[in-house]
Protein backbone atom coordinates (compact mmCIF):
# COMPACT_ATOMS: atom_id res chain seq x y z
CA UNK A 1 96.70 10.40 46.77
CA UNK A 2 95.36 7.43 48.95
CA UNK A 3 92.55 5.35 47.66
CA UNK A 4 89.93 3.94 49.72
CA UNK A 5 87.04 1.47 49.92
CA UNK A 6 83.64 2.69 49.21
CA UNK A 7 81.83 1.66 51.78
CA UNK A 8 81.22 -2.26 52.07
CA UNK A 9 82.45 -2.75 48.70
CA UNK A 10 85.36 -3.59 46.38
CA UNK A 11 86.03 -0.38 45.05
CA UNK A 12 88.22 1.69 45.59
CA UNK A 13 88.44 5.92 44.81
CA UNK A 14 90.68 8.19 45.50
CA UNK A 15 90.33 10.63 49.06
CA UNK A 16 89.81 13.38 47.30
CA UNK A 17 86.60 13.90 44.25
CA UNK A 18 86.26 17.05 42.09
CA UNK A 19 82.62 18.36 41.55
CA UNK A 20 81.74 19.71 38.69
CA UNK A 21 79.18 22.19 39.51
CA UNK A 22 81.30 24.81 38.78
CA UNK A 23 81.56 23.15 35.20
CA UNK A 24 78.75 24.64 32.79
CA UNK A 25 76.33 27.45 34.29
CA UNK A 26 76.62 29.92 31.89
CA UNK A 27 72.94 30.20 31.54
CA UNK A 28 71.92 29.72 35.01
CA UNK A 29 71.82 32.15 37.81
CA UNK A 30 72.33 29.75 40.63
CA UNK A 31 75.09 27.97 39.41
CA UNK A 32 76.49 30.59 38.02
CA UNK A 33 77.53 31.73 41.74
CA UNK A 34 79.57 28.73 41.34
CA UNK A 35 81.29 28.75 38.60
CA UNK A 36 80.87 28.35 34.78
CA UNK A 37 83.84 26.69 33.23
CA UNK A 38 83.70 26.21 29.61
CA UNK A 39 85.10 22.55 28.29
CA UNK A 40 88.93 24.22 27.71
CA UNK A 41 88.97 25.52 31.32
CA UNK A 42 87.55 21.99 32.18
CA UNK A 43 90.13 20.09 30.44
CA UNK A 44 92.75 22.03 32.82
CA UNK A 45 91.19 21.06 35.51
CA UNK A 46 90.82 17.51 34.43
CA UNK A 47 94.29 17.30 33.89
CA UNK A 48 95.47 18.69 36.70
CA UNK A 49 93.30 16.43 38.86
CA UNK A 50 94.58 13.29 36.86
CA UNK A 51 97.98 14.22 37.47
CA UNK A 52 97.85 14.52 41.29
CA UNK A 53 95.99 11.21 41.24
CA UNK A 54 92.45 12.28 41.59
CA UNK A 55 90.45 10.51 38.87
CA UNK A 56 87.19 10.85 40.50
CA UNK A 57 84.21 13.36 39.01
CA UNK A 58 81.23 14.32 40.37
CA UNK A 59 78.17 16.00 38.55
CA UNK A 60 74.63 15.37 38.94
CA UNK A 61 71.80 15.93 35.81
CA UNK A 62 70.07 18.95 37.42
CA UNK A 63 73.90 20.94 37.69
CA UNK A 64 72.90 23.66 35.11
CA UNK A 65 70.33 21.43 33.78
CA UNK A 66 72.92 18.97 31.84
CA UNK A 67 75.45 21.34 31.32
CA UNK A 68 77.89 20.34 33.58
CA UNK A 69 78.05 16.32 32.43
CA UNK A 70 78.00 17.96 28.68
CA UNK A 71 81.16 19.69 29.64
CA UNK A 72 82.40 16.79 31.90
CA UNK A 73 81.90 14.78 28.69
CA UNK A 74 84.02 16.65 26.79
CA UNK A 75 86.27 17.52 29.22
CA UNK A 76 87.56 13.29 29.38
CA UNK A 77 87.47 12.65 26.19
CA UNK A 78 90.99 12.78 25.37
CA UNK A 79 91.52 10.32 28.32
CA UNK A 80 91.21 6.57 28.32
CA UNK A 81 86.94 5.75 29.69
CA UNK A 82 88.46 3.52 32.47
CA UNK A 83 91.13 5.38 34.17
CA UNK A 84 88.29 7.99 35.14
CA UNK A 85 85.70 7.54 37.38
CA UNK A 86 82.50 9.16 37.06
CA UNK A 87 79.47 10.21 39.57
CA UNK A 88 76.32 11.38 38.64
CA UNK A 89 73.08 11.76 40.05
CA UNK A 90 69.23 11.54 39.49
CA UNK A 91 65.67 12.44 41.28
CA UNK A 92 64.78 16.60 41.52
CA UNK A 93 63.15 17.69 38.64
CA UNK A 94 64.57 17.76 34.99
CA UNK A 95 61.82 18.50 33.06
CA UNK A 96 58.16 20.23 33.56
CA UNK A 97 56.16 16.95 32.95
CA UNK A 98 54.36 15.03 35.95
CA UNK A 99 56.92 12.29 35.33
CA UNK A 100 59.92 14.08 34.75
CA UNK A 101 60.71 13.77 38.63
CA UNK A 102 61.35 11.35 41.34
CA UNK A 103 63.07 8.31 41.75
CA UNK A 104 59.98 5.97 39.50
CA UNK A 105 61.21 3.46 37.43
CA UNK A 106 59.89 5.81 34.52
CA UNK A 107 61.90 8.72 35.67
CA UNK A 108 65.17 7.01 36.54
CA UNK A 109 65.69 5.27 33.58
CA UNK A 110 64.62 8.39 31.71
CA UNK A 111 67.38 10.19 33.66
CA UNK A 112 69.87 7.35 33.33
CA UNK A 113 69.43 7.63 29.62
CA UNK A 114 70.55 11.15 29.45
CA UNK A 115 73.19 11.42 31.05
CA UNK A 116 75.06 8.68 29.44
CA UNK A 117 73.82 10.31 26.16
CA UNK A 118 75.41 13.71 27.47
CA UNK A 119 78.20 12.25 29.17
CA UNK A 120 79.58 10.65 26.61
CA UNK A 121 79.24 7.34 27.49
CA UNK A 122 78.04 4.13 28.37
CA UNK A 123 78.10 3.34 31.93
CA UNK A 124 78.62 5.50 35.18
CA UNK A 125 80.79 4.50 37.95
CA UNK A 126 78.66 5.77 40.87
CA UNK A 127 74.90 6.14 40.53
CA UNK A 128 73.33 8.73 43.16
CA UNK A 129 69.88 9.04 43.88
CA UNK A 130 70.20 12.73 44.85
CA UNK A 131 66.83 13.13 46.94
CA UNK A 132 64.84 10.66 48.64
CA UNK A 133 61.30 10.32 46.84
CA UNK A 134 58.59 9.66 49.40
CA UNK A 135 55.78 8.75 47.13
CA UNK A 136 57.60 6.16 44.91
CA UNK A 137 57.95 2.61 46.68
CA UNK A 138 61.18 1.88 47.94
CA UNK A 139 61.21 -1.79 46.14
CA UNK A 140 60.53 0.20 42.75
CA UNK A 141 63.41 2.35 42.79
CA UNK A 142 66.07 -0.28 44.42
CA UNK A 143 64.52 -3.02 41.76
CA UNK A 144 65.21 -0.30 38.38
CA UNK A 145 68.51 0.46 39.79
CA UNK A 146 69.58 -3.02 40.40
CA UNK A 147 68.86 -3.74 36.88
CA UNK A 148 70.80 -0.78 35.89
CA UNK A 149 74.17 -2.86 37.53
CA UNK A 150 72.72 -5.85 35.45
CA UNK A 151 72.11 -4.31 32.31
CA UNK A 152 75.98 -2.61 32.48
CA UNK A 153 74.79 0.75 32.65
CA UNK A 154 75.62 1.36 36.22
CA UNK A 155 78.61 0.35 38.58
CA UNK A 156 77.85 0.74 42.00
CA UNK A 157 74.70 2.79 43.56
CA UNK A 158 75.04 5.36 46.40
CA UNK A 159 72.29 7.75 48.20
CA UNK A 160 72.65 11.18 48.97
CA UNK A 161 70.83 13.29 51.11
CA UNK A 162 68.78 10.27 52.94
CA UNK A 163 67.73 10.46 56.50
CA UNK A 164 68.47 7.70 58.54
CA UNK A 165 66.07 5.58 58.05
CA UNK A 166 65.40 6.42 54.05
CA UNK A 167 68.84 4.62 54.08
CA UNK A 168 68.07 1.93 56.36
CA UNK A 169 65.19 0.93 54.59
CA UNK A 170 66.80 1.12 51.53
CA UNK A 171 69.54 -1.68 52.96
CA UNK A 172 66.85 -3.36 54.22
CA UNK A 173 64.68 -4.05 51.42
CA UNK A 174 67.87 -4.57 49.37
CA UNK A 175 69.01 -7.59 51.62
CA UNK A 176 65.31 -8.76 51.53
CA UNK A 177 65.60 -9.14 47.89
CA UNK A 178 69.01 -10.15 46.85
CA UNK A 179 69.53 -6.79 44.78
CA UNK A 180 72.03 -4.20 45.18
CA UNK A 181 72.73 -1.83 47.90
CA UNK A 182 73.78 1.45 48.38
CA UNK A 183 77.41 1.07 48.96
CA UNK A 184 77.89 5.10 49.45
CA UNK A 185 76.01 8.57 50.96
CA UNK A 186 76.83 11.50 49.85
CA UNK A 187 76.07 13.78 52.70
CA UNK A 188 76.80 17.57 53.88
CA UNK A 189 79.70 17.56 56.81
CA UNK A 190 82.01 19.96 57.41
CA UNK A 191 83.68 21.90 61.28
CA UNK A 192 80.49 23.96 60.37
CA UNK A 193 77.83 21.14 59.99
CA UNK A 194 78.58 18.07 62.24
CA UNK A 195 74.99 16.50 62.45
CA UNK A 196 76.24 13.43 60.09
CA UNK A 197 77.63 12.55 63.04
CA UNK A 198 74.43 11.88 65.38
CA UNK A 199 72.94 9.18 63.28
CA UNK A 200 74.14 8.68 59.87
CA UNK A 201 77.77 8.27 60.67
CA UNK A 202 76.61 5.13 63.45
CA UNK A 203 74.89 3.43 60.78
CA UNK A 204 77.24 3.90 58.38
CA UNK A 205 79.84 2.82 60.14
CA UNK A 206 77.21 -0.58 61.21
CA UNK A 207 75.89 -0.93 57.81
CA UNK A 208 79.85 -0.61 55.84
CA UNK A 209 78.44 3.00 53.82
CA UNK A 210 81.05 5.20 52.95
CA UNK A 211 80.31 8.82 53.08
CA UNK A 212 81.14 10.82 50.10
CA UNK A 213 81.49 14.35 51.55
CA UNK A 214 80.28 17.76 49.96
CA UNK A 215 80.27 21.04 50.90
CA UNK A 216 83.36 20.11 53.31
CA UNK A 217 84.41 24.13 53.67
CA UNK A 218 80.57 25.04 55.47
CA UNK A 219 79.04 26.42 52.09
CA UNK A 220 82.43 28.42 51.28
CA UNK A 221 82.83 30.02 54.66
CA UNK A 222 85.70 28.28 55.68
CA UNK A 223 87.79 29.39 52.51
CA UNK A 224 90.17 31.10 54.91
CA UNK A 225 88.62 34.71 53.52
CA UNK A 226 86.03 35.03 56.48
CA UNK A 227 87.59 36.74 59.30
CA UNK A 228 86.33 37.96 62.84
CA UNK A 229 85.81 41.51 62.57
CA UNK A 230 86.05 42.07 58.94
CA UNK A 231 83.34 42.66 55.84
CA UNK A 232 82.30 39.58 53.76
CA UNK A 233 84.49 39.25 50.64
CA UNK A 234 82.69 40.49 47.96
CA UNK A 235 83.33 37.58 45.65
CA UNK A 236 81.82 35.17 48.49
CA UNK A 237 78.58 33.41 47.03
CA UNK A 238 77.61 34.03 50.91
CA UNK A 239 76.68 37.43 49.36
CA UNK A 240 74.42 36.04 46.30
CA UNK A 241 71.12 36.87 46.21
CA UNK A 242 70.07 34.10 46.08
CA UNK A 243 68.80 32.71 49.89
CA UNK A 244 69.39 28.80 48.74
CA UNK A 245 73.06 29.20 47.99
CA UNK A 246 74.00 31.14 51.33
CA UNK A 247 73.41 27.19 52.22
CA UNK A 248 72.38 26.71 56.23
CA UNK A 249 72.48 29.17 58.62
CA UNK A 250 75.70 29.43 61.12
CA UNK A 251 75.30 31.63 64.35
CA UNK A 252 78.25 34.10 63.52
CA UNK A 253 79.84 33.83 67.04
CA UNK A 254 80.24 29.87 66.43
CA UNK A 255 81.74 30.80 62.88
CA UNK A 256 84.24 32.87 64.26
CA UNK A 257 85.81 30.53 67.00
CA UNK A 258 85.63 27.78 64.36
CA UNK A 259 87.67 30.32 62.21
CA UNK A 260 89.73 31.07 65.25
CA UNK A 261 90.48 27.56 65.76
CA UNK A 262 91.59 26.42 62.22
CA UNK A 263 93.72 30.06 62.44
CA UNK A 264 95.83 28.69 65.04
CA UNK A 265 96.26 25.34 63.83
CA UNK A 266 96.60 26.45 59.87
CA UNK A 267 99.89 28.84 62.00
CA UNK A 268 101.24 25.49 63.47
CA UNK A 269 101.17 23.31 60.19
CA UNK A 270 101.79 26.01 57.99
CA UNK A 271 98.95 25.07 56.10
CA UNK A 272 96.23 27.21 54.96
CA UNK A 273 92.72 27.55 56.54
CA UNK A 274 91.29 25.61 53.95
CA UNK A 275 93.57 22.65 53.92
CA UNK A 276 93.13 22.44 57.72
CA UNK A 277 89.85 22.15 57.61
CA UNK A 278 89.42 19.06 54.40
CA UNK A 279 91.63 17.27 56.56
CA UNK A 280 89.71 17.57 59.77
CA UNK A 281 87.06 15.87 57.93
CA UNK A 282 88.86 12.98 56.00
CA UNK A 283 90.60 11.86 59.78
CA UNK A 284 86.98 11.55 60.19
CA UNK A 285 85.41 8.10 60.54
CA UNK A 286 83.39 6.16 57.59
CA UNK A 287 84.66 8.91 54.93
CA UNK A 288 85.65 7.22 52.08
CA UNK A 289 86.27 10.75 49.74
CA UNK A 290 85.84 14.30 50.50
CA UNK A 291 83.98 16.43 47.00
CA UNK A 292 86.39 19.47 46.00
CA UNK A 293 85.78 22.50 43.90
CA UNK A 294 87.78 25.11 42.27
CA UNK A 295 86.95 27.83 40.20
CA UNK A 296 90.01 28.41 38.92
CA UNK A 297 93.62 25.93 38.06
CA UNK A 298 95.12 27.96 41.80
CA UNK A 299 92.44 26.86 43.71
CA UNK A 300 92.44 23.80 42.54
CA UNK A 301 96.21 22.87 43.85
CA UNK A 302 95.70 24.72 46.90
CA UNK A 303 93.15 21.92 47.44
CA UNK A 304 94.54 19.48 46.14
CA UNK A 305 97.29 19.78 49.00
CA UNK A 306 94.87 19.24 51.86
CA UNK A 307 95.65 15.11 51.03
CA UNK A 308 99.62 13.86 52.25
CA UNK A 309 99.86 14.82 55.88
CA UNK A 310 97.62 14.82 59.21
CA UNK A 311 96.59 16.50 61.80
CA UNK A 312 98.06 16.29 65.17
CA UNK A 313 95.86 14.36 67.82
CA UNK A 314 95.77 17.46 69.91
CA UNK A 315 95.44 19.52 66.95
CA UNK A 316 92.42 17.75 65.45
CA UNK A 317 91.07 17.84 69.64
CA UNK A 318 91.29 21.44 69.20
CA UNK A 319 89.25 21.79 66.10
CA UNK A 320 86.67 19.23 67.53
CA UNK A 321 86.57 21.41 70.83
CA UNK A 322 85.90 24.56 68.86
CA UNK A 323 82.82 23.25 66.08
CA UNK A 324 81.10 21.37 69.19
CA UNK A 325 77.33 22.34 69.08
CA UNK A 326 74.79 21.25 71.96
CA UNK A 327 73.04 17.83 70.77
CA UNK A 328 69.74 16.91 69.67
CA UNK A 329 67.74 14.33 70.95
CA UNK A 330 67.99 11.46 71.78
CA UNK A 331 71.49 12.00 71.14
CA UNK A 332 72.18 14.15 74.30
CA UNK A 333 70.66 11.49 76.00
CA UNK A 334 72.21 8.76 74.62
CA UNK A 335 75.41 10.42 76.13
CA UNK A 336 74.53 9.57 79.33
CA UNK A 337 75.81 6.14 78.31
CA UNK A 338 78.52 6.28 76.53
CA UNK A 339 79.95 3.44 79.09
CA UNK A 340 78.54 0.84 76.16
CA UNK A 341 77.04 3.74 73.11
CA UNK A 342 79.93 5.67 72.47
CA UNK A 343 79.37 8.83 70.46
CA UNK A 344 80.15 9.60 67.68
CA UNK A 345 80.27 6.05 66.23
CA UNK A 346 79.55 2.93 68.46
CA UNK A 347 82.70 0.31 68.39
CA UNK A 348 82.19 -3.07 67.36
């Protein structure tokens, strides 16, 4: 497992992170579609992960309303606190009071609070604000979470989610001040979903933010089960009723020459579909770890084997050929001058 640098930052995680929201869920319809692993079948999974060199967990307070970091709790508590790094997040709603929302001082350090309380312990590794909140100044959330790092409760902060210039102006007031800066995004990218690309990627790569990837099989359509041709598995959460969790809409023609694509590469690696495609996106510039999930122990080592190899040049041309999609503006015009803006990510 190779270890890389957060963003601008000294620390270091490993390529590959497991999310938990397939951790918990038992009582909760959405996540439910995800998974619902008690804390024994989490404890596998823990292991595992910590065996193959991934000691990197991701949960948030909203996944099944707590449940998941209760279970993630549990789940570590046979292991040593600092050989395990933990990510959780903060801002959507936990709770039905006018407060119980947003990234406020009030409601961050309410939300910091419990999740250490049901995580088990006393700091968190990666602090996420999992939403940008509009209607709370930006200097009031950056100031609370900087004295989170001083206090010892948090170890690094990270965004997730932002817009480009929710994170810019985060980094900007952040320099203004002296406090800390996000040193990660967490963002959706994928051969499915390639606008991190047109903005976020240049100004990550400009402002030293690492991306922290989720979602990096297109919503679970790139599992290697979706074929041209043939009926949606039935076990596919593309097939819950639930409209949020089909995740965003992919033209079905574009799907299938994706598919096509990591086919015919997954024949000449003689990897699967799946592995192909999480190590399309960690060749990919300013990723510093790619999230994971697994329902079950096989799924999890079938995963775990997209890290210790790479993609051809030609091979990884091939896959970028096939998930192209028309650009947005300015972008398309920007590409008119790619003699001094290259695209995707502007060289320094």
């Amino acid at each position: 497992m190779e270890y890389r640098q957060l963003g601008k930052s000294g620390f270091k995680v490993p390529e590959l992170c497991f999310g938990c929201g397939t951790f918990g869920g038992h009582d909760n319809e959405f996540f439910k579609t995800w998974g619902a692993s008690d804390v024994a079948e989490a404890r596998k999974i823990v292991d595992i992960c910590m065996e193959a060199g991934l000691n990197f967990f991701d949960t948030s307070d909203i996944y099944s309303m707590g449940s998941s970091e209760e279970v993630l709790g549990k789940a570590i508590d046979h292991l040593k606190r600092e050989d395990v790094l933990i990510s959780t997040k903060a801002t959507f709603r936990f709770g039905k009071g006018p407060n119980d929302v947003g990234s406020s001082r009030y409601h961050l350090t309410q939300a910091l609070e419990g999740s250490l309380k049901r995580l088990g312990t006393d700091y968190i590794d990666v602090y996420h604000l999992h939403a940008f909140d509009a209607t709370t100044p930006v200097e009031e959330t950056l100031n609370t979470l900087d004295n989170f790092i001083r206090q010892g409760k948090v170890r690094y902060i990270a965004a997730s989610n932002f817009s480009g210039w929710h994170l810019m102006k985060s980094l900007s007031v952040s320099e203004r001040y002296g406090w800390s800066r996000y040193i990660g995004h967490q963002v959706y990218y994928s051969l499915l979903g390639r606008d991190y690309e047109w903005e976020l990627m240049p100004l990550a790569a400009d402002q030293g933010v690492g991306a922290l990837v989720w979602s990096p099989l297109g919503w679970g359509r790139l599992t290697g089960k979706i074929r041209r041709g043939q009926p949606m598995p039935e076990t596919s959460r593309l097939n819950s009723k639930l409209s949020t969790d089909a995740g965003p809409q992919v033209p079905e023609e574009h799907l299938y020459k994706v598919v096509d694509a990591l086919d015919e590469v997954a024949a000449e690696t003689g990897k699967t579909v799946p592995q192909v495609a999480l190590n399309w996106v960690l060749r990919r510039p300013t990723i510093s770890t790619v999230i994971i999930g697994a329902r079950t122990e096989e799924q999890l080592k079938q995963n775990l084997a997209a890290v210790g190899w790479q993609l051809t040049p030609e091979q990884i041309a091939k896959l970028d050929a096939a998930s192209a999609v028309p650009l947005a503006y300015p972008y398309w015009h920007q590409a008119f001058f790619s003699e001094r803006n290259p695209f995707p990510v502007p060289q320094k």
